[in-house]
Structure formats: structure tokens, C-alpha cells
Protein backbone atom coordinates (compact mmCIF):
# COMPACT_ATOMS: atom_id res chain seq x y z
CA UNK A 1 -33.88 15.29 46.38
CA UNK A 2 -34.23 16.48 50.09
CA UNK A 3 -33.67 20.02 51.26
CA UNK A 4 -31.61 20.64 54.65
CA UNK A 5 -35.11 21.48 55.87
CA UNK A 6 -36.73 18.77 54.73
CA UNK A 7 -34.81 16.00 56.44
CA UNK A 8 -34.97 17.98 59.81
CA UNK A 9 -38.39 18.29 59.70
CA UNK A 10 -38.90 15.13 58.56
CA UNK A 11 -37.17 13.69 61.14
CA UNK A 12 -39.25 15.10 63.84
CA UNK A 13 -42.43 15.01 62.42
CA UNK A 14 -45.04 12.51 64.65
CA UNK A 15 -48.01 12.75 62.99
CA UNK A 16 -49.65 15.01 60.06
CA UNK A 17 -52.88 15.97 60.81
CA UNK A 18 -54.63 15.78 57.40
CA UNK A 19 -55.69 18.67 56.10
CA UNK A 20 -53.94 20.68 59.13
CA UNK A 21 -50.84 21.38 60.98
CA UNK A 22 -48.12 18.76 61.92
CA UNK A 23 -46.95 17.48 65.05
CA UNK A 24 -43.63 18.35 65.21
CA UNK A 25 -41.42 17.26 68.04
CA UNK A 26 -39.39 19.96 69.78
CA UNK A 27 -35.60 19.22 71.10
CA UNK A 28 -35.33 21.93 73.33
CA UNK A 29 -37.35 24.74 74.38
CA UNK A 30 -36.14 28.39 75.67
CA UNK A 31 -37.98 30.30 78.02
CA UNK A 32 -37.01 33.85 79.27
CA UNK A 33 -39.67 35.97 81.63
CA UNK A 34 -41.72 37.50 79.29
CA UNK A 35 -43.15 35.77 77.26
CA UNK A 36 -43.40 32.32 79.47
CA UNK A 37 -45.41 33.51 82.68
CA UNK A 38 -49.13 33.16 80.94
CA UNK A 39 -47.92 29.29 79.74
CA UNK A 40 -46.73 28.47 83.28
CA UNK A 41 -50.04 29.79 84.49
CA UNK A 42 -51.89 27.28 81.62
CA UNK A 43 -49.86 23.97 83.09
CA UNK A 44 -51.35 25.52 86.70
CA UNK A 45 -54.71 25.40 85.61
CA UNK A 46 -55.10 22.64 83.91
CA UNK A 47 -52.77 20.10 86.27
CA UNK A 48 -50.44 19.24 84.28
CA UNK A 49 -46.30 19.25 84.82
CA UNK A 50 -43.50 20.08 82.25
CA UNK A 51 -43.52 16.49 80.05
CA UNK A 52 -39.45 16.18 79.51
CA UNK A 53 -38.29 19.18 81.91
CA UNK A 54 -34.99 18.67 80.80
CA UNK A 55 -35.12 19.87 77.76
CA UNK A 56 -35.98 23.26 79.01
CA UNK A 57 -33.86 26.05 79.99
CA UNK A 58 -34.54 29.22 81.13
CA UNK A 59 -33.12 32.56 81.79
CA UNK A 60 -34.08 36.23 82.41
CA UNK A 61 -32.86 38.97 79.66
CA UNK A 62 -35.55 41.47 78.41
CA UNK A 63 -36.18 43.04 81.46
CA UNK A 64 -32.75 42.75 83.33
CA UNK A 65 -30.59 45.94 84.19
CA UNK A 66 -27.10 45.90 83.02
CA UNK A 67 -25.56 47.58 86.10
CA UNK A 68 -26.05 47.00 89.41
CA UNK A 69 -27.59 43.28 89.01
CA UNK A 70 -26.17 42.36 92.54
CA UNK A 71 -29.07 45.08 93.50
CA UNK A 72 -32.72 44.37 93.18
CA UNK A 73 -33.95 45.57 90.11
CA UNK A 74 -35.45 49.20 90.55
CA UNK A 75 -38.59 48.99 88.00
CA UNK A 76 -41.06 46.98 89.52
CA UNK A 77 -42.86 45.50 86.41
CA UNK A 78 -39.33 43.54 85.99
CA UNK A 79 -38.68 43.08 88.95
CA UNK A 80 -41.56 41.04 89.02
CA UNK A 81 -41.13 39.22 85.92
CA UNK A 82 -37.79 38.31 86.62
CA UNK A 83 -38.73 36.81 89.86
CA UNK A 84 -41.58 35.21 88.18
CA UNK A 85 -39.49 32.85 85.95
CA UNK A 86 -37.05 32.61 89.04
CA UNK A 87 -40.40 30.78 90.84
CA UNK A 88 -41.59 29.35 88.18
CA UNK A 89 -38.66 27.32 87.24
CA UNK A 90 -38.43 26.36 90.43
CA UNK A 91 -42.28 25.10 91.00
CA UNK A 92 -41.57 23.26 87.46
CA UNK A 93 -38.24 21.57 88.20
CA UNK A 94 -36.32 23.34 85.48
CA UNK A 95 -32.87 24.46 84.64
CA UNK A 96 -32.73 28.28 85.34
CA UNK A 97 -29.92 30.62 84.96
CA UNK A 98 -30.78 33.49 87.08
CA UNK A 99 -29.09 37.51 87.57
CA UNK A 100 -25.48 37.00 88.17
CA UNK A 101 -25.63 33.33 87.34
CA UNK A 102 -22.13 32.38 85.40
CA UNK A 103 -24.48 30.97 82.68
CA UNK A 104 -26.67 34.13 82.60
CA UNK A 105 -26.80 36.03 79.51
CA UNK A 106 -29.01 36.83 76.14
CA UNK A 107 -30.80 33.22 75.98
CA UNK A 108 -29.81 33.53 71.87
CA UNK A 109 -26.17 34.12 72.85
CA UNK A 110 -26.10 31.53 75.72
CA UNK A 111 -27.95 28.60 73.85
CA UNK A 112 -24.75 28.14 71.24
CA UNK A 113 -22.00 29.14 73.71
CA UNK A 114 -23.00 26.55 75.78
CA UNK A 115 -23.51 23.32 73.17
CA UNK A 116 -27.45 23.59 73.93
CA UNK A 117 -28.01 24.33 70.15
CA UNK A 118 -26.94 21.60 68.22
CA UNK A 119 -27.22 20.59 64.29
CA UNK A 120 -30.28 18.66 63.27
CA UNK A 121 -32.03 19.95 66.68
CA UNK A 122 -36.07 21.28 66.44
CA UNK A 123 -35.83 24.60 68.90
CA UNK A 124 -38.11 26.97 69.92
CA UNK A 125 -38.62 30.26 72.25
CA UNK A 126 -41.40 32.53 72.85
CA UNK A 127 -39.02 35.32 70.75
CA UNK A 128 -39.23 36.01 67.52
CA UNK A 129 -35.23 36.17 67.16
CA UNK A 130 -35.14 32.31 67.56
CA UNK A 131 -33.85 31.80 64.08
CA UNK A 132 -30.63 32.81 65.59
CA UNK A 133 -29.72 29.30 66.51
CA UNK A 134 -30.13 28.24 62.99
CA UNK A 135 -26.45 29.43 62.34
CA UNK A 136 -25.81 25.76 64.19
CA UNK A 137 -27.48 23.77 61.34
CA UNK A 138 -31.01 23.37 63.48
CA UNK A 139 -34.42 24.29 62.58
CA UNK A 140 -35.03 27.17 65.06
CA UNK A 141 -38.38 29.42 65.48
CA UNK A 142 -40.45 31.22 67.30
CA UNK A 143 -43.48 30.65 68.83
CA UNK A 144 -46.18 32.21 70.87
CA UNK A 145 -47.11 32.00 74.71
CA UNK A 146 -49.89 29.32 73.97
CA UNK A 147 -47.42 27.81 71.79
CA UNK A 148 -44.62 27.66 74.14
CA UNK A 149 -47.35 26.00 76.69
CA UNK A 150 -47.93 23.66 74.36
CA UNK A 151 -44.60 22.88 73.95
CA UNK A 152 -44.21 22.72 77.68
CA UNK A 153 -46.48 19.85 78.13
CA UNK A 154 -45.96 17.87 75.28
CA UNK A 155 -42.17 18.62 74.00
CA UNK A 156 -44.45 19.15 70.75
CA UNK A 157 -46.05 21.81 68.76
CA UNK A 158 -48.61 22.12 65.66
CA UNK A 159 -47.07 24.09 62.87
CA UNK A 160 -48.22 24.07 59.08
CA UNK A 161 -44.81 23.41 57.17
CA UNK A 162 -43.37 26.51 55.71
CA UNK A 163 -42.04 26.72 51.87
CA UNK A 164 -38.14 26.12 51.28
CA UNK A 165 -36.04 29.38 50.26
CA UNK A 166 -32.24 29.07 49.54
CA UNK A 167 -29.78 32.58 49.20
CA UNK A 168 -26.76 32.36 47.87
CA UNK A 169 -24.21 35.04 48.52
CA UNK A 170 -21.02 34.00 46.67
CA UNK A 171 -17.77 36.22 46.43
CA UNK A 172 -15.45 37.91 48.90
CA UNK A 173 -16.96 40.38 51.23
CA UNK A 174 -14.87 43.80 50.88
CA UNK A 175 -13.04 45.80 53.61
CA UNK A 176 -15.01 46.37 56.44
CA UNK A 177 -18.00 44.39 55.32
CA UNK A 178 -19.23 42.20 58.03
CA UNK A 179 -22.45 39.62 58.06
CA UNK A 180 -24.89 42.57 59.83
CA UNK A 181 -24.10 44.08 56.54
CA UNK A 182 -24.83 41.28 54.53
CA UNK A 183 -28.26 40.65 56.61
CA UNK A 184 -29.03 44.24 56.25
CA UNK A 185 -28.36 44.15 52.48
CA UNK A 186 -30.57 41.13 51.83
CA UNK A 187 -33.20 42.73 54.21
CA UNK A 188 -33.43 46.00 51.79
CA UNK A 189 -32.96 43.31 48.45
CA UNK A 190 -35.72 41.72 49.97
CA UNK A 191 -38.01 43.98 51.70
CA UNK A 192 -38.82 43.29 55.29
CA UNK A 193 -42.09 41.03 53.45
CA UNK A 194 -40.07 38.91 51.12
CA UNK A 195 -39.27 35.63 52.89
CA UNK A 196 -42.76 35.35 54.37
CA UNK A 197 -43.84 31.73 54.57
CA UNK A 198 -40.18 30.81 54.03
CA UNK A 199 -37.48 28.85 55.82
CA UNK A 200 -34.59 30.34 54.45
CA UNK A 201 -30.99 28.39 53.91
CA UNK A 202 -28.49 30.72 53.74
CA UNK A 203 -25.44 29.20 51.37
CA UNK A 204 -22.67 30.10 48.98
CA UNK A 205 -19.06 31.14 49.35
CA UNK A 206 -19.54 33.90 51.62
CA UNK A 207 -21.89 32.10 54.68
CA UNK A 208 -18.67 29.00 54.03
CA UNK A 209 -16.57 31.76 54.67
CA UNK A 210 -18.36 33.00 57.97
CA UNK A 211 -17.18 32.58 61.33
CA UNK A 212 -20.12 31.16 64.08
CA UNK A 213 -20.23 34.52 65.14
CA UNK A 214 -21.17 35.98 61.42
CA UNK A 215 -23.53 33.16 60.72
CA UNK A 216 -25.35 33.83 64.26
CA UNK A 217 -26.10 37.56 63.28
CA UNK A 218 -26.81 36.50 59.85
CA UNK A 219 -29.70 33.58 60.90
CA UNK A 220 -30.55 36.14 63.47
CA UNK A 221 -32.27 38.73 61.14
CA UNK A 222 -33.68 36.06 59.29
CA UNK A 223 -36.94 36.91 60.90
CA UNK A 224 -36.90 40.63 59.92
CA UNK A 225 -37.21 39.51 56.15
CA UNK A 226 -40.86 38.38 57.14
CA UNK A 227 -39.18 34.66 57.19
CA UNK A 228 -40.23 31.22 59.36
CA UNK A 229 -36.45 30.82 60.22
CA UNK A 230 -32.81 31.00 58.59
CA UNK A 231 -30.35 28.63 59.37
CA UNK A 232 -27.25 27.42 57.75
CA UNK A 233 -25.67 23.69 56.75
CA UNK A 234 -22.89 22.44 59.69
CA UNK A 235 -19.90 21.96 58.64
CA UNK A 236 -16.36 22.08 59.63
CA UNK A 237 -16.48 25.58 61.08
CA UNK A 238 -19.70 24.30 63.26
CA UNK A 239 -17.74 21.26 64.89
CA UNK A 240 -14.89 23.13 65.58
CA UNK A 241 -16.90 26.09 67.56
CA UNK A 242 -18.98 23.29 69.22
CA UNK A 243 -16.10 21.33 70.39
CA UNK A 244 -15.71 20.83 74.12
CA UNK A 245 -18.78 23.14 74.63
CA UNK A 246 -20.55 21.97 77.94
CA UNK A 247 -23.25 20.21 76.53
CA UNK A 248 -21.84 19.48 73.28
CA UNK A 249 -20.91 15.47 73.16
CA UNK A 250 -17.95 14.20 74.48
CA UNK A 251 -15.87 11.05 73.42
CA UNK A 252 -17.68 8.40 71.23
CA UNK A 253 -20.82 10.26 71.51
CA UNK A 254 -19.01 13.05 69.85
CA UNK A 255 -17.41 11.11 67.03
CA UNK A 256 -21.15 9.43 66.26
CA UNK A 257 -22.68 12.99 66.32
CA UNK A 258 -20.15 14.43 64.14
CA UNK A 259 -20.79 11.78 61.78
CA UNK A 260 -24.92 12.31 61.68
CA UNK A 261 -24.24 16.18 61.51
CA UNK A 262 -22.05 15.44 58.31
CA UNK A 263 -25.20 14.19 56.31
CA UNK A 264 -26.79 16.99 57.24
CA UNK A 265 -26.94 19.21 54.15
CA UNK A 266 -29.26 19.70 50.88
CA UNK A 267 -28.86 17.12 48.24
CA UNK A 268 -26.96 18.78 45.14
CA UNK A 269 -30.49 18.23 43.23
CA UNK A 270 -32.73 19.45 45.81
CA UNK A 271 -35.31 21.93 44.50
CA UNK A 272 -36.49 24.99 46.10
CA UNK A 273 -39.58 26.38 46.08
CA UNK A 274 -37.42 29.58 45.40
CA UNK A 275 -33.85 30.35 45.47
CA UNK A 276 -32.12 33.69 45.22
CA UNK A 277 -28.86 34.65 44.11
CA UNK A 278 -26.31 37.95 44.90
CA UNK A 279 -23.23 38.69 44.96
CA UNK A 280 -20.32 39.77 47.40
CA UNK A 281 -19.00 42.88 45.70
CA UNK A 282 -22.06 44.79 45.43
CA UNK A 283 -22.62 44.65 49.14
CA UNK A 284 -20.55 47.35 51.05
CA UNK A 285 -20.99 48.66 54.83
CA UNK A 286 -24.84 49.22 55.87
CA UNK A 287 -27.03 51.91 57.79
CA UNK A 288 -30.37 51.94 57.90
CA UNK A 289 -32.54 55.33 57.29
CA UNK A 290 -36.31 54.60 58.32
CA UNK A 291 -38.38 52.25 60.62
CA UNK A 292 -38.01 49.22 59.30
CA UNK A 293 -34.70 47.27 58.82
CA UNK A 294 -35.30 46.87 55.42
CA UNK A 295 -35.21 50.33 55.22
CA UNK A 296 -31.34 50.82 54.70
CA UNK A 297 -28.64 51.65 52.20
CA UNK A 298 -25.17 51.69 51.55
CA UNK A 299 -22.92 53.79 53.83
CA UNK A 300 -21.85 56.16 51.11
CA UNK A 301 -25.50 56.21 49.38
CA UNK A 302 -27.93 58.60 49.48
CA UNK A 303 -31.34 57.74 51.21
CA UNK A 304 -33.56 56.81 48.04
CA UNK A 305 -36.00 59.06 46.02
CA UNK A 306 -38.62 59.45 43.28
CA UNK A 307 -38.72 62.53 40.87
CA UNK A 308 -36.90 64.40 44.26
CA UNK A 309 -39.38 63.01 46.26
CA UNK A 310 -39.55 60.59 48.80
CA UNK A 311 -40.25 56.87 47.45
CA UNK A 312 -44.24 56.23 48.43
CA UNK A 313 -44.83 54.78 51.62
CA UNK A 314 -41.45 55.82 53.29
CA UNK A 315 -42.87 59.32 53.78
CA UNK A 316 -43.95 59.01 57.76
CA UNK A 317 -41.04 57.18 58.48
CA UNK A 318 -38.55 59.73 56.91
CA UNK A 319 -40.49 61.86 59.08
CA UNK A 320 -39.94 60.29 62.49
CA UNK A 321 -36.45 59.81 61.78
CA UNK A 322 -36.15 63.61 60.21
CA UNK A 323 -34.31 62.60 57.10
CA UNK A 324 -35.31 63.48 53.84
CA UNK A 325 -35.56 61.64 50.26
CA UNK A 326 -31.91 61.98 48.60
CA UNK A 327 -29.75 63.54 51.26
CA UNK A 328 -26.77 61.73 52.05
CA UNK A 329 -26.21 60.44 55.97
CA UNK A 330 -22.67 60.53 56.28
CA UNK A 331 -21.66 63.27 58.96
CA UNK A 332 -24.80 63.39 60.84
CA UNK A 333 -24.75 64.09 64.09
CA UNK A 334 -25.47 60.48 66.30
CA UNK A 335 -26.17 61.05 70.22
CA UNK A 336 -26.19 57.08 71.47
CA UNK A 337 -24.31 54.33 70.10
CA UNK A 338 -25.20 50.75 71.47
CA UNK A 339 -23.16 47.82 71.04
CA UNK A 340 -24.48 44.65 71.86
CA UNK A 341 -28.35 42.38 71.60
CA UNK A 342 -28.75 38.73 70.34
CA UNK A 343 -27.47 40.03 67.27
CA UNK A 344 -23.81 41.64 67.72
CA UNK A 345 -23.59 40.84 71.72
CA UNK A 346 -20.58 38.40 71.11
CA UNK A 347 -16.77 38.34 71.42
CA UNK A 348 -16.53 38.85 67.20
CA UNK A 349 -18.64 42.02 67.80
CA UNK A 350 -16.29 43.61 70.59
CA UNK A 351 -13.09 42.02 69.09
CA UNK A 352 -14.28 44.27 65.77
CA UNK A 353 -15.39 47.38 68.20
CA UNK A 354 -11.78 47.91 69.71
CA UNK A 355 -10.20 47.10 66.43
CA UNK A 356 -11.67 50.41 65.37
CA UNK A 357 -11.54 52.65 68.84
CA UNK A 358 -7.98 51.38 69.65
CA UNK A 359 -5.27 54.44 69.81
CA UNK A 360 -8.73 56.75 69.59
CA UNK A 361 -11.19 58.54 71.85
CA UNK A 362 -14.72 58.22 72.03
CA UNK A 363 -16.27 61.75 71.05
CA UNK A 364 -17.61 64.18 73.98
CA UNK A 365 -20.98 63.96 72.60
CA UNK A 366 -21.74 60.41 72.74
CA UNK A 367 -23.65 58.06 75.21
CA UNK A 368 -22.31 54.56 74.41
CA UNK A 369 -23.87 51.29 75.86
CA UNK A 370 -21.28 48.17 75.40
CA UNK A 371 -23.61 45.65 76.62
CA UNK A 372 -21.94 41.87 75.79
CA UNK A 373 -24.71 39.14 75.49
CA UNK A 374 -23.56 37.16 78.33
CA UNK A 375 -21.03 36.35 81.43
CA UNK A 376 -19.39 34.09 79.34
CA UNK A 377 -18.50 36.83 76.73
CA UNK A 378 -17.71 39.32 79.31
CA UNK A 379 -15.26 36.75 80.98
CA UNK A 380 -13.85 36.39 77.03
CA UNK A 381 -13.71 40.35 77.00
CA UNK A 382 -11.50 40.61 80.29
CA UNK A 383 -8.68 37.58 78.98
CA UNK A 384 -8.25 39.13 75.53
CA UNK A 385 -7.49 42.57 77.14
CA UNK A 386 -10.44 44.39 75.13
CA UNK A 387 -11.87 45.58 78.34
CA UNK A 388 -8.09 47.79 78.78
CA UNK A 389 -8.65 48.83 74.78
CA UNK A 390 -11.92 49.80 75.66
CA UNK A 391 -11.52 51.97 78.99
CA UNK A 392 -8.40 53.57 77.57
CA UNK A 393 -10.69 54.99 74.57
CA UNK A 394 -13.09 56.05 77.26
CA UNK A 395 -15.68 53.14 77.12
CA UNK A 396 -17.05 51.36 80.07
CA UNK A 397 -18.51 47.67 79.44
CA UNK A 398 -21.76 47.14 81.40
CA UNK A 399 -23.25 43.61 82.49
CA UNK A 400 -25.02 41.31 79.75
CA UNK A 401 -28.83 41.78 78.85
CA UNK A 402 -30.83 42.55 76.01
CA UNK A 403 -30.19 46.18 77.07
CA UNK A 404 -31.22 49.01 74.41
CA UNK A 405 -32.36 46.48 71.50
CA UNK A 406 -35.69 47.16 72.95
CA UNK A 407 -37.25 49.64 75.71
CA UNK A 408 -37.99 47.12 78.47
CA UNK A 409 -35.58 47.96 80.49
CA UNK A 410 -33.65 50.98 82.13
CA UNK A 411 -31.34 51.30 79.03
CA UNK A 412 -33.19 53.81 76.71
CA UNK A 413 -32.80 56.01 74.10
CA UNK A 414 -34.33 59.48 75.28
CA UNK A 415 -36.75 61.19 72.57
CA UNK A 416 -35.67 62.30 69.58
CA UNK A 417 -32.17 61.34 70.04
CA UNK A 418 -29.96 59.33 67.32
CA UNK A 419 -28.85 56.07 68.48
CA UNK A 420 -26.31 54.09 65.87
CA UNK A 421 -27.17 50.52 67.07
CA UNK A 422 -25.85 46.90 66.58
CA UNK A 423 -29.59 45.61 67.20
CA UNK A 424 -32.31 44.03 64.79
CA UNK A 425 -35.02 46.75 65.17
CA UNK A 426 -35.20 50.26 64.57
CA UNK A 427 -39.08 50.72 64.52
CA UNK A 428 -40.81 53.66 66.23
CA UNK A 429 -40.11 53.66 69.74
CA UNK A 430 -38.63 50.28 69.91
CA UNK A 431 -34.96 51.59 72.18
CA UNK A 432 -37.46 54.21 73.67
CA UNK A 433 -40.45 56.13 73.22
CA UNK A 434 -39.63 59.18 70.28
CA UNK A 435 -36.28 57.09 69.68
CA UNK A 436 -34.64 56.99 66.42
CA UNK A 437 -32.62 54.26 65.79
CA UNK A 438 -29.67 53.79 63.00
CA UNK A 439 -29.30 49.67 62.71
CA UNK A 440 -25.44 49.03 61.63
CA UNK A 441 -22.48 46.36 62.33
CA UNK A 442 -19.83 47.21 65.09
CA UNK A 443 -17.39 48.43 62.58
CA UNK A 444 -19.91 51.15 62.32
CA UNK A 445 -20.76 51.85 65.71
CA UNK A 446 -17.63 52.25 66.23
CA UNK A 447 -16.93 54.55 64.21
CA UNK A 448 -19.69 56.70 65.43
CA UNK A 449 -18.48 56.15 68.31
CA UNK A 450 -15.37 58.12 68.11
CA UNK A 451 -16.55 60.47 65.84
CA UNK A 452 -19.41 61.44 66.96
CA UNK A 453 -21.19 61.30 63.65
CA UNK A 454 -21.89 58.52 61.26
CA UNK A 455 -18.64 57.53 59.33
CA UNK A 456 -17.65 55.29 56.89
CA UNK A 457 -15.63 52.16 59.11
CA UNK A 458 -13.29 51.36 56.22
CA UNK A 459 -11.44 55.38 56.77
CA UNK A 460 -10.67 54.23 60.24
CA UNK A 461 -9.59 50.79 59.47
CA UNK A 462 -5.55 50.53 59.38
């Protein structure tokens, strides 16, 4: 009567502290250079070393430019905080994939491209978009600095299990419906509070029917429902993407591993503490309208309203964004569009962005960012050609980095601008100060894209 959760957890649990937390034993720890510099500072000060160092990897992405990275970076405040984890991970003996590194990349797009993520594992960064690695069948959060010193030396953490949540989302997705919609649908369904104090197993026909790449973006934006985590059964599809990975198994250690992974699923009469239900066909492409990503409707929908008004509560955000209660968003003008971030920075994303701009221009009056979330998919980007479909319709792909999901870098969205974006947050200022930020799949960025305003993907879809 086990949940997926359950026997993870279970598995790694080393002692319950009664009437606390649990010790929970971590497989493998992420660190990138901002949130990591205050827990390396903690091991100084107190003598101690990393306790399995090879468990940990780590690699710059907030903070890193996405031109020019041969250069020293121009800001100083990353500048020094990529440099930082650079001597950090040295001083600690552990793996680090630096600027220009092959391996280099978003940490949440590098982790599964490279077999680090596996089913069954325990993982944790300092970022709350950990839950992305839950598309791989493994119980993936995150943590805080003191936490992710903790983790550091002990490979364990103290963490009060959270309650068990299953969504089902059975069907066929329509035309141009892609899993950012699906996460952005479930976000509004849900409200950005819903899932809070959840781990959330996403399952039914439509998640079986995901590629890795869907079921990344969807566990990505598990976190944006207010959940623990999201994460999502292995199964056939999960082998087959880890296969040959670098530090997936190899030979017998790979048949043994595929057999453990196999078991690793809900009983049929598991209970959840709650389970949730929709359905495929009432889900169609997504933007958001406010500052929140639960904020958001369907493409052809009008932003909501109460007796003409706006609904309570969405008032100041309809505000910053300058939308108001009814009005339809189709047509609008958009000045940015941004394709990439741990949440549509993979091949799937730009394989679905030059399906759309192929044969087509991008408009006069828009600034786009193709930002891919690592060397590896940029590599992938150059063999399939996209980078020739993309230059031809007047885009230029820049190197890999978080990039405009979030103003710590060089790449940001100037005041008051529109920015159409593939990311997971469109708060206040979060691409920029004065920003305002459209969250949407790549379908829809691209159609903005060549445009110019926001459009409905399925009219440009042959």
C-alpha cells in the first residue's frame, strides 16, 4: 500500500527523530555559486571537509553571461561569485564544471543529460527548481544554504516528511499543447498555494505519453504550485533517455539497475493523502496575465473578471502588467521574447521553436534571447541543423545560462517592456527591474516571435 514516495523515502531514511524531522540520506547534492558560498564558508569555520565529495557536483549558471564567456565576466558581483565556486570546489576536492567547460550548462538541464539524476535517487540543490529532476523517478528538492551545508558534511539533511499528492491528467493533449501548458494549467487549477506541504506524483495517460523533455518542464514547475517536489514513475521512456548517458550504468550494472527502477512505482492500492483528477481536452495553449504563474489563462480567453471588475486580489498585479479585468491578450504588442531556463532550455524546446519560425521572419520589433540550457544542447542544436533554421529566420543562439529567467545577470528585460518567456517566474521584477513578463511554451514564443504580438501557435502550425 506504498506510494512512489513512500518507498524512496523510506529507503533513505536513517533515523526519525521522534517528535521531529528525519534524517534523510542525500544521493547527490548540486551546488551552483549562489547559493553555496555561505555553506563553504560554514565547513571553513568549523573544520570540517565535504563527507562523500563525490557525490557533489557543481557548476556556475545564475550569474554567467551568455556571450562572450571566453571574456571575464564584466559585472563584478558575478564575477566574483563565479570565481568563488571555481575556488571553492577546488579547496573542497569537488567535481566542477566551470565557463566554457563541455559539461557547463543550467545545473537542472545538465544533471539528467548527463545520467547524474537517476530513479530512486534523494537530490538536492540550494534552488528552489530542484523538483526538476523528479521527471527521472527521484525524490528531488530544494534546500537552503544552511541546508545545503548540512548536506555537505554529512551527505544528510533533516526534513519533516511532506503529505503525498497524486494528479492525473488523462486524454490526448490537442494541437499545439505542450507540457509548459499543462504545468501552467494545473498551476491556475491549483493556485500557486495548492500543493503546499505536498510531494506531488504526476500520472495518467498524458505524463505516459510525455517525452523526458515534457516531464522535465512539467516536475520543474512543480514548485510554483506551493509544492515539496513533483516527480514522475520511470518507466520505459526513462531507460531509454538514460541509456548510455555518462554516468548512467553500464553492462550488468545497468541490467540490475533497470531491474530495481522497474519496482519503482505506487502500488495500485496506494492511498493518497489527496489526489486530483483533469482532463486533456480542456487544456489548450497557455499565457499567463499577472505576477504569479498561477495567474494565467487560455490563449484565446479573456483575462478573468467579477461584475466587470477585476477578480479581488489581482488588482495590483493587473496594474504592473497594465492589463485590465476581461480584455482579451491576443494581438498585444510583446517587445522581448526569451527562449530558454531550466524549464524550456532543451533540444524539445528549440526543436518546437524552429518548427514554428521555419520559412518565417522574426518581426522588426522584437529582442529575442535563444539561450539553450547547456553545451551539450547547443552541440545537439548545431547537428540537427536548427542553428541554420534559426539564423535564416533572423535568430542568433547565444551560450547556455540561466539568462533572462531571472535578473542576475546581463540578460534583462528593460522597464516596462513585454517579454513572452519560456521561464517559471513572471513576478515583479524577476527578468528585470519594471519588467513584465508573459510565461508561455516555445510554441508560443515563437509565435511572438515572428509576429511581433502574442498569437495563437496552432495558426502557424502546418
Amino acid at each position: 500500500m506504498n506510494t512512489l514516495f513512500d518507498k524512496i523515502w523510506d529507503k533513505h531514511v536513517v533515523q526519525v527523530v521522534e517528535d521531529g524531522p528525519t534524517q534523510l540520506y542525500i544521493d547527490r547534492l548540486y551546488c551552483h555559486e549562489v547559493t553555496s558560498p555561505q555553506a563553504f564558508d560554514g565547513l571553513r569555520a568549523r573544520g570540517l571537509r565535504c563527507f562523500r565529495p563525490e557525490r557533489i557536483y557543481c557548476m556556475p549558471d545564475h550569474n554567467t553571461p551568455t556571450h562572450d564567456q571566453d571574456k571575464p565576466i564584466e559585472d563584478p558581483v558575478s564575477r566574483n561569485q563565479v570565481d568563488t565556486l571555481a575556488r571553492n570546489a577546488k579547496e573542497f576536492g569537488l567535481t566542477h564544471y566551470g565557463m566554457m567547460d563541455k559539461n557547463n550548462g543550467i545545473i537542472h538541464v545538465v544533471g539528467p543529460e548527463k545520467g547524474l539524476s537517476l530513479p530512486g535517487m534523494t537530490i538536492v540543490c540550494g534552488d528552489s527548481h530542484t523538483s526538476t529532476h523528479g521527471a527521472m523517478g527521484a525524490v528531488a528538492f530544494g534546500i537552503g544554504t544552511s541546508e545545503v551545508e548540512m548536506v555537505m558534511a554529512s551527505q544528510c539533511i533533516l526534513q519533516q516528511k511532506p503529505k503525498s499528492m497524486r494528479i492525473n491528467i488523462n486524454g490526448q493533449l490537442g494541437k499545439g499543447v505542450t507540457p509548459k501548458d499543462v504545468a501552467l494549467y494545473l498551476m491556475a487549477q491549483l493556485t500557486t498555494s495548492g500543493a503546499t506541504g505536498y510531494f506531488v506524483e504526476y500520472a495518467g495517460e498524458v505524463v505516459r505519453d510525455m517525452s523526458m523533455e515534457g516531464r522535465l518542464t512539467l516536475c520543474n514547475l512543480s514548485i510554483e504550485m506551493g509544492a515539496r517536489g513533483g516527480f514522475i514513475a520511470p518507466d520505459e521512456t526513462t531507460f531509454a533517455y538514460l541509456k548510455g548517458r555518462e554516468f548512467a550504468p553500464k553492462g550488468e550494472d545497468w541490467e540490475k539497475a533497470v531491474a530495481y527502477w522497474k519496482t519503482l512505482k505506487s502500488d495500485d492500492d496506494a492511498v493518497f493523502d489527496k489526489e486530483l483528477t483533469f482532463r486533456a481536452e480542456d487544456i489548450e495553449p497557455r499565457i499567463t496575465y499577472g505576477t504569479n504563474p498561477g495567474m494565467g489563462i487560455g490563449i484565446t480567453s479573456s483575462i478573468p473578471s467579477k461584475n466587470g471588475a477585476s477578480v479581488p486580489g489581482e488588482e495590483k498585479s493587473l496594474e504592473y502588467m497594465g492589463f485590465k479585468a476581461g480584455e482579451k491578450l491576443l494581438g498585444t504588442k510583446v517587445d522581448y521574447v526569451f527562449l530558454g531556463a531550466c524549464t524550456n532550455g532543451r533540444i524539445e524546446d528549440f526543436r518546437a521553436f524552429a518548427s514554428i519560425v521555419k520559412g518565417r521572419r522574426k518581426a522588426i520589433s522584437i529582442t529575442a534571447w535563444l539561450v539553450p540550457g547547456s553545451w551539450a544542447v547547443d552541440r545537439q542544436i548545431r547537428e540537427e541543423g536548427l542553428d541554420k533554421v534559426l539564423e535564416e529566420a533572423g535568430f542568433e543562439i547565444r551560450q547556455p545560462g540561466c539568462s533572462a529567467c531571472l535578473a542576475m545577470n546581463d540578460d534583462k528585460i528593460p522597464a516596462g517592456k513585454l517579454a513572452v518567456s519560456t521561464s517559471n517566474r513572471n513576478f515583479e521584477g524577476r527578468q528585470g527591474p519594471g519588467a513584465r513578463t508573459i510565461l508561455a511554451s516555445p510554441l508560443t514564443a515563437a509565435a511572438a516571435a515572428v509576429t511581433g504580438v502574442i498569437a495563437d501557435p496552432r495558426d502557424l502550425m502546418m
